[in-house]
Protein backbone atom coordinates (compact mmCIF):
# COMPACT_ATOMS: atom_id res chain seq x y z
CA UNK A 1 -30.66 -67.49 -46.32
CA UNK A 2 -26.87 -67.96 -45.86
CA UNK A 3 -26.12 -64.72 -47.38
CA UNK A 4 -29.26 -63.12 -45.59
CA UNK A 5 -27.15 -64.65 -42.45
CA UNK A 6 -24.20 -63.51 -43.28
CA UNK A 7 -24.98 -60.14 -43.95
CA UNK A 8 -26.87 -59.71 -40.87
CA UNK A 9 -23.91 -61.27 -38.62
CA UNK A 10 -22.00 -58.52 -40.77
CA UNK A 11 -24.72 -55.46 -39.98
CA UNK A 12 -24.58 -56.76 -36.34
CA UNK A 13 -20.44 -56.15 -36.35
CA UNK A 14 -21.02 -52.86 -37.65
CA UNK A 15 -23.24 -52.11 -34.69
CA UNK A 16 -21.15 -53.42 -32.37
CA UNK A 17 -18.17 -51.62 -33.94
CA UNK A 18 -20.26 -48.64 -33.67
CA UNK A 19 -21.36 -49.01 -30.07
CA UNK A 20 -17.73 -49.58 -29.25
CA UNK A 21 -16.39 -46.58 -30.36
CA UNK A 22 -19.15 -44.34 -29.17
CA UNK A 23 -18.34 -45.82 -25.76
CA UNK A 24 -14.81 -45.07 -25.88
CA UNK A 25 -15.90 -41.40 -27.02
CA UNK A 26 -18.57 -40.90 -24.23
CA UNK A 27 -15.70 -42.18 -21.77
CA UNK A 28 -13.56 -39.50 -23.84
CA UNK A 29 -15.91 -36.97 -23.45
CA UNK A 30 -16.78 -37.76 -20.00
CA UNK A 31 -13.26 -37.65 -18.56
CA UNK A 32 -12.34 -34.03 -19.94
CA UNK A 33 -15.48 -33.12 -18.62
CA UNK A 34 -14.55 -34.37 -14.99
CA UNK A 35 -10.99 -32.59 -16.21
CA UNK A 36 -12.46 -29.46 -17.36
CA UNK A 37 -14.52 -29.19 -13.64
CA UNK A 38 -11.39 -30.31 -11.70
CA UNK A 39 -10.10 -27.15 -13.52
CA UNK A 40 -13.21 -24.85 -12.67
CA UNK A 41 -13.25 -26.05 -9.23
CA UNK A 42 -9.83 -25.27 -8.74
CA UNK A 43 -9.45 -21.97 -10.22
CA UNK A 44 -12.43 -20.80 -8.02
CA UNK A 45 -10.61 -21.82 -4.93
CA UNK A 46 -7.61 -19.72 -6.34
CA UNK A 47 -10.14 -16.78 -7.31
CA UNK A 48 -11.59 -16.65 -3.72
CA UNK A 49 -8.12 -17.04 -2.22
CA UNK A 50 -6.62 -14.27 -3.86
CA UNK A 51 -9.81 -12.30 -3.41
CA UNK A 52 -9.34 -12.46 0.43
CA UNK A 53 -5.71 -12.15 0.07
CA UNK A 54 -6.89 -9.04 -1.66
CA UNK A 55 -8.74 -7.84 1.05
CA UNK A 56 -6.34 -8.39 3.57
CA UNK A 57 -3.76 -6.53 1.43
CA UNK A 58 -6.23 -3.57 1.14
CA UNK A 59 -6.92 -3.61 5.07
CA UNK A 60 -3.41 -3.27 5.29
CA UNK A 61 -2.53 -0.50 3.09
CA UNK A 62 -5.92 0.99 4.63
CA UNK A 63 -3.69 0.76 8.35
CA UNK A 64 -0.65 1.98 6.73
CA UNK A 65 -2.17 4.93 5.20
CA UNK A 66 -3.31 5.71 9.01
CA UNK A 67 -0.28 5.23 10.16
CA UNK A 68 1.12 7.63 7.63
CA UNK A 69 -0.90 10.39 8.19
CA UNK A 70 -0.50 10.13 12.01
CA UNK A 71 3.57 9.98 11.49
CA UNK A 72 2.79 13.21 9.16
CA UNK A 73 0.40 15.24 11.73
CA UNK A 74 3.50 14.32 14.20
CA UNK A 75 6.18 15.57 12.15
CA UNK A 76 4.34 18.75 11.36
CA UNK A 77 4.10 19.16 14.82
CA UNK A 78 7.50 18.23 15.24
CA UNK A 79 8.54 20.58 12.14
CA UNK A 80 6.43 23.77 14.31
CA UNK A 81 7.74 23.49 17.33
CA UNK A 82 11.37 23.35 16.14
CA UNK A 83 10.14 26.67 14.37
CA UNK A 84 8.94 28.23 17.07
CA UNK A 85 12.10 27.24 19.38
CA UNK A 86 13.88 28.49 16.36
CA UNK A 87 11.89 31.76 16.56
CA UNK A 88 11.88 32.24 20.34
CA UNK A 89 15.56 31.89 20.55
CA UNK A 90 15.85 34.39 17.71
CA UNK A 91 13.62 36.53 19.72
CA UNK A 92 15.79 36.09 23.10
CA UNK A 93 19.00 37.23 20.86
CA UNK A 94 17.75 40.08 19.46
CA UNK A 95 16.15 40.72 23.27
CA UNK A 96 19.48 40.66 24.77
CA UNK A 97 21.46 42.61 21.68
CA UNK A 98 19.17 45.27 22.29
CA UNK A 99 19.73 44.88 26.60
CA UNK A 100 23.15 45.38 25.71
CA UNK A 101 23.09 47.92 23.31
CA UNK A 102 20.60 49.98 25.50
CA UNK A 103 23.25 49.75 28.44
CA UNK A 104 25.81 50.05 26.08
CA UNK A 105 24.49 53.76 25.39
CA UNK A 106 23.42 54.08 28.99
CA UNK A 107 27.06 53.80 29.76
CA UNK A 108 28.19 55.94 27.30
CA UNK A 109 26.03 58.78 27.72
CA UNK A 110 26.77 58.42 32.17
CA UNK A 111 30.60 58.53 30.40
CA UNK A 112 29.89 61.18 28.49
CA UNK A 113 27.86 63.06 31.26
CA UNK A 114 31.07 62.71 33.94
CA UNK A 115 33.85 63.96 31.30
CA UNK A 116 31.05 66.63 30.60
CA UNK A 117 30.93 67.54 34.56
CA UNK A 118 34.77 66.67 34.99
CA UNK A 119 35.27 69.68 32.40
CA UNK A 120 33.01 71.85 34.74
CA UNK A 121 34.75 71.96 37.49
């Protein structure tokens, strides 16, 4: 009976043993579980910030690129018209070159035509 006892009291410190560290595992287990959500939790927050950090980025560039191709419609513009000033006042000199040369040899041939007459007489 003693030995019955004392193996019994002996089974029953096994259990307890037993239950003890299965405790201290579940609380283990348990806590890098809350860890491991703390973690999830967090890096979803960080995934949806820089997802609308994204977006806003993209709106930007979208309002940039707008920008850009307004500033570049301008500046061809810009680029014509200088052309075409560029063109007209290369027109205008060749315009009065040819004013000048045509009175040039109007000149010359009323010169020509009063030596010729100046001879006659």
């Amino acid at each position: 009976l003693t030995m019955h006892l004392e193996r019994s009291k002996n089974d029953e410190r096994q259990v307890l043993e037993i239950h003890a560290r299965l405790q201290r595992e579940v609380l283990s287990a348990t806590s890098k579980a809350e860890k491991a959500e703390e973690i999830r939790a967090a890096t979803e927050l960080e995934l949806r910030l820089a997802s609308l950090e994204r977006e806003e980025l993209q709106r930007t560039l979208r309002e940039v690129e707008e920008e850009n191709e307004a500033l570049r419609v301008k500046l061809r513009d810009l680029e014509d018209r200088e052309v075409e000033e560029g063109l007209d006042d290369v027109l205008d000199s060749m315009e009065a070159k040819i004013k000048a040369l045509k009175l040039k040899g109007k000149r010359s041939r009323e010169k020509k035509k009063k030596i010729s007459s100046s001879k006659d007489k």
